[in-house]
Protein backbone atom coordinates (compact mmCIF):
# COMPACT_ATOMS: atom_id res chain seq x y z
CA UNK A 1 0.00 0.00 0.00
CA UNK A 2 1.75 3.20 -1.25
CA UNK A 3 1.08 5.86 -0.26
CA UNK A 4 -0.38 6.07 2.60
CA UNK A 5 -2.84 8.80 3.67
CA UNK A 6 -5.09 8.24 6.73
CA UNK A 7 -6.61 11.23 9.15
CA UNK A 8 -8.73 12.24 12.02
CA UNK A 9 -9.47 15.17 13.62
CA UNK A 10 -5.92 16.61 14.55
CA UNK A 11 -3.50 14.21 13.26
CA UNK A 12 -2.84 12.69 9.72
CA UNK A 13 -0.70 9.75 8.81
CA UNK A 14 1.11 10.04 5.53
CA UNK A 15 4.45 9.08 3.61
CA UNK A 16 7.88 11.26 4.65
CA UNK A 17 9.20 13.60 2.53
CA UNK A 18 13.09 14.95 2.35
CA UNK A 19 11.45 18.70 3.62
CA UNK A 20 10.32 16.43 7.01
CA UNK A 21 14.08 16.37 7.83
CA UNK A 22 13.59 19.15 10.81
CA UNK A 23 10.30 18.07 12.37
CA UNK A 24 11.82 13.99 12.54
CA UNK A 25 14.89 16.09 14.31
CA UNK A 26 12.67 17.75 17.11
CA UNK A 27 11.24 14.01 17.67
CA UNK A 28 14.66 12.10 17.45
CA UNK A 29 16.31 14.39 18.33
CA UNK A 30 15.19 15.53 21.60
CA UNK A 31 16.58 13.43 24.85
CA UNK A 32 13.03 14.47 26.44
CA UNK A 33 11.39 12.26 23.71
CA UNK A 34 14.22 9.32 23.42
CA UNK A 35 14.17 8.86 27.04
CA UNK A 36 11.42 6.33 26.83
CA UNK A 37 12.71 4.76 23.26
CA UNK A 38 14.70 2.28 22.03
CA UNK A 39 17.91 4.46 20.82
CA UNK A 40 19.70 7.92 22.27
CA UNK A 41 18.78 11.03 20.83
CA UNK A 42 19.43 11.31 16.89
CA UNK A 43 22.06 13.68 14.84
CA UNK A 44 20.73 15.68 12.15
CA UNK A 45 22.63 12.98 9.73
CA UNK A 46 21.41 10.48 11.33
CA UNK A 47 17.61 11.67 11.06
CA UNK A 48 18.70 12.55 7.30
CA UNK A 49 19.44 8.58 6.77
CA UNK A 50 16.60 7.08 8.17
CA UNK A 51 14.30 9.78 6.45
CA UNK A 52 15.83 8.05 3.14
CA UNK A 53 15.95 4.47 4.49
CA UNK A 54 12.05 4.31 5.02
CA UNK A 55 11.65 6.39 2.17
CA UNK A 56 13.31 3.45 0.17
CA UNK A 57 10.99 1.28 2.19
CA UNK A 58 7.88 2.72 1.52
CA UNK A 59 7.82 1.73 -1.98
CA UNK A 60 9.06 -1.70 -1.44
CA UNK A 61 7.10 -5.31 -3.05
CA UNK A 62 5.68 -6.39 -0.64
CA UNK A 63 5.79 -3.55 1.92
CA UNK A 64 6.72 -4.65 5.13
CA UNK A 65 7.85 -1.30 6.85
CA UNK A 66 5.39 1.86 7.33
CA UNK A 67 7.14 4.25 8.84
CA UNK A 68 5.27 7.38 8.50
CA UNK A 69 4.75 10.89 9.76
CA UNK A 70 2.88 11.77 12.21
CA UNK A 71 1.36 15.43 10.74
CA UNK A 72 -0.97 17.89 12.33
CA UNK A 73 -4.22 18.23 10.42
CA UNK A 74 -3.73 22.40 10.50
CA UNK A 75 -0.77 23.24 10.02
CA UNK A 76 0.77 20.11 8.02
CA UNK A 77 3.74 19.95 9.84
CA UNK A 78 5.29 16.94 11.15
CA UNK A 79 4.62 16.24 15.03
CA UNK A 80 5.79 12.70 15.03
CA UNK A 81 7.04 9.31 14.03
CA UNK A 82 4.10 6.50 13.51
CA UNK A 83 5.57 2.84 12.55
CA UNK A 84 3.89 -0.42 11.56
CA UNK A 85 6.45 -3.08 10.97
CA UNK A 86 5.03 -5.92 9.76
CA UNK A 87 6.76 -9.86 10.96
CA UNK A 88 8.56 -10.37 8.04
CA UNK A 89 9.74 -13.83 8.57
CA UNK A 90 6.16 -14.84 9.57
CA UNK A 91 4.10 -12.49 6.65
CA UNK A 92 0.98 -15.48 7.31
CA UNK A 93 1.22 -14.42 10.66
CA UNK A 94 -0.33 -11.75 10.01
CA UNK A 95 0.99 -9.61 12.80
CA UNK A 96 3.08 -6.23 13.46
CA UNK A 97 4.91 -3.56 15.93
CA UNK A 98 3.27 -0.59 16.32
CA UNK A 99 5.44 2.64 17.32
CA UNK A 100 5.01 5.76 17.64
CA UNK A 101 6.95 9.13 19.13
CA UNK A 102 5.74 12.66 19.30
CA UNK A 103 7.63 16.07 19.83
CA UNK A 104 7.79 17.07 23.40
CA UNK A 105 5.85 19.87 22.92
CA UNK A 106 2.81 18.03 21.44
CA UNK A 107 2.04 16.17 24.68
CA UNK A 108 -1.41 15.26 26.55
CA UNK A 109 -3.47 16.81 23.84
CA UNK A 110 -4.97 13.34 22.89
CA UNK A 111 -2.21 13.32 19.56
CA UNK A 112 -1.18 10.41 20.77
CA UNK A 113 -4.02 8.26 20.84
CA UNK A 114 -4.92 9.19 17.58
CA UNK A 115 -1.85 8.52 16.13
CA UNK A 116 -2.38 4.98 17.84
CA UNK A 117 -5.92 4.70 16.60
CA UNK A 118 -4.37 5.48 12.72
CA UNK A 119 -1.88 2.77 13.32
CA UNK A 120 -4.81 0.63 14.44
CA UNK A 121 -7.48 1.49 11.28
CA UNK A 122 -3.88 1.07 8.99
CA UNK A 123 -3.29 -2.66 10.41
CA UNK A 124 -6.65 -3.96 10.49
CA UNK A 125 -8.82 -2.06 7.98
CA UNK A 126 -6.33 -1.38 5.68
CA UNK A 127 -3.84 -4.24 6.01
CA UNK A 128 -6.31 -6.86 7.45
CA UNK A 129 -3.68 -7.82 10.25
CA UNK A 130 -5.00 -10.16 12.70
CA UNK A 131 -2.90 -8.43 15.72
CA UNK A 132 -0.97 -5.59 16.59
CA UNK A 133 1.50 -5.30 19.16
CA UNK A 134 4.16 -2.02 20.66
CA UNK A 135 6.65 -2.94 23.79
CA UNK A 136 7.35 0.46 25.73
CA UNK A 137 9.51 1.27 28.61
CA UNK A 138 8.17 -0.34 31.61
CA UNK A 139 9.19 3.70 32.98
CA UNK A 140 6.54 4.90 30.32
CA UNK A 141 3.53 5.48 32.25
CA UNK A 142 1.73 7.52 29.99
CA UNK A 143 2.03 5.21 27.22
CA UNK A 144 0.54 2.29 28.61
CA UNK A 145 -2.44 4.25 30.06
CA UNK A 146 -2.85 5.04 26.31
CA UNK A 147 -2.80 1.54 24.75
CA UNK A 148 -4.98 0.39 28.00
CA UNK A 149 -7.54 2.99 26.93
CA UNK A 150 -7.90 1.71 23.35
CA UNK A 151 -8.05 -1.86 24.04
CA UNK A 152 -4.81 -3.14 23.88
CA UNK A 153 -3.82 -5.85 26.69
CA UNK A 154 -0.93 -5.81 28.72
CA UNK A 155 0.71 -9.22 28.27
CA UNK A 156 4.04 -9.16 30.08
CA UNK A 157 7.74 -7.76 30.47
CA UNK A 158 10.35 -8.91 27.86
CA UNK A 159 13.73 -9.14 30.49
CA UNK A 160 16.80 -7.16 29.05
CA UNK A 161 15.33 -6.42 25.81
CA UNK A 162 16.88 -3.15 24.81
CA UNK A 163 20.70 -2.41 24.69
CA UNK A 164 20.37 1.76 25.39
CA UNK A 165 24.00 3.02 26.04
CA UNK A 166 25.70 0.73 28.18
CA UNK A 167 22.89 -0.93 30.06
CA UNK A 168 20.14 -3.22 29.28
CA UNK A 169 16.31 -2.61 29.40
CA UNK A 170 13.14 -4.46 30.14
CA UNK A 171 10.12 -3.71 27.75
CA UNK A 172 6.51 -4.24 28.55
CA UNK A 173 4.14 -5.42 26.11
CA UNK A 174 1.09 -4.68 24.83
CA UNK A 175 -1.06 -6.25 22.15
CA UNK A 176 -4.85 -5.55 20.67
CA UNK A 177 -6.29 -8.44 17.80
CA UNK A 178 -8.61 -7.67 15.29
CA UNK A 179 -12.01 -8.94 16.72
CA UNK A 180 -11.09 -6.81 19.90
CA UNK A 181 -10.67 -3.57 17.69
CA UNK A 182 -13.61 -3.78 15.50
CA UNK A 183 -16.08 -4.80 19.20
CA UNK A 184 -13.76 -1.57 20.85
C-alpha cells in the first residue's frame, strides 16, 4: 500500500518527505522524547538517513515497513514518528509492531491516541492484520495508560530487551487483535 494517507481530527498519517528532515529532528532528536525509546537522541545525519531508508521502504514489493509521519491536520507539519512493521519472517502471521513518538511539545493533547488509533485502522482495515502489538519502557507510564484505553492488553515484560547506552532494558508489552478492535 503506497502511499499512505489516513486522518482524524488533529492528526494525519502520511508518507515522509526529504522537507520532514527538521520536524523527525525535534522528535529524534530531543533526549526528552528518546528517554522512553529504544535508541539515544538522533544527529541531524542520522535523522537525514533514516528519512531516506524508510523512504526506500515505503515503496518496497511487498511492503513490510510503514514508517510514517505523524502530521498535524492544521498546520501540516510533522509532530511525530508513527511505525507499523510488519513480521517479516512470519508475513501469514499476520501480525506487526506498532510505534510511535511525538515532539515534546505536542504532549497530553490526545495526539497520541490518535496517532495509535491510525496505526490501528492502517493494520486492520487497511492491512487486514489479525494483531498488533508495541513494547514500551516499563518507565513509560503515559504510554501504557494510552494503549490500555484503546483496548490493547498488557501481556508481560520482555527481560533485558533493549541495549540503550551501556545498560540493558526491560520492555513491557502490549497487544490488541482484530475482533477486539472492531467490538472496541
Amino acid at each position: 500500500m503506497y502511499p499512505v494517507k489516513l486522518s482524524c481530527a488533529q492528526v494525519e498519517l502520511r508518507e515522509f518527505t526529504s522537507a520532514d528532515i527538521d520536524g523527525v529532528l525535534a522528535v529524534y532528536g530531543d533526549p526528552a522524547v528518546t528517554e522512553h525509546l529504544s535508541f539515544e537522541p538522533r544527529t541531524r545525519d542520522q535523522v537525514v538517513a533514516t528519512l531516506n531508508s524508510v523512504m526506500t521502504a515505503a515503496k518496497a514489493e511487498p511492503r513490510t515497513e510503514y514508517s510514517l509521519a505523524a502530521a498535524s491536520v492544521a498546520t501540516g507539519d510533522v509532530i511525530g514518528f508513527a511505525r507499523l512493521a510488519i513480521d517479516a519472517q512470519h508475513p501469514g502471521q499476520s501480525s506487526a509492531q506498532l510505534g510511535f513518538a511525538l515532539r515534546a511539545d505536542h504532549w497530553r493533547q490526545g495526539l497520541g491516541a490518535e496517532t495509535v488509533r491510525l496505526l490501528l485502522q492502517l493494520g486492520f482495515a487497511e492491512l487486514g492484520l489479525h494483531r498488533l502489538w508495541g513494547a514500551r519502557s516499563p518507565d513509560n507510564n503515559g504510554s501504557g495508560r494510552l494503549m490500555t484505553r484503546l483496548g490493547m492488553i498488557e501481556e508481560g515484560r520482555i527481560r533485558g530487551h533493549i541495549r540503550i547506552g551501556d545498560g540493558w532494558r526491560d520492555s513491557i508489552v502490549h497487544s490488541i487483535l482484530e475482533e477486539e478492535w472492531r467490538t472496541a
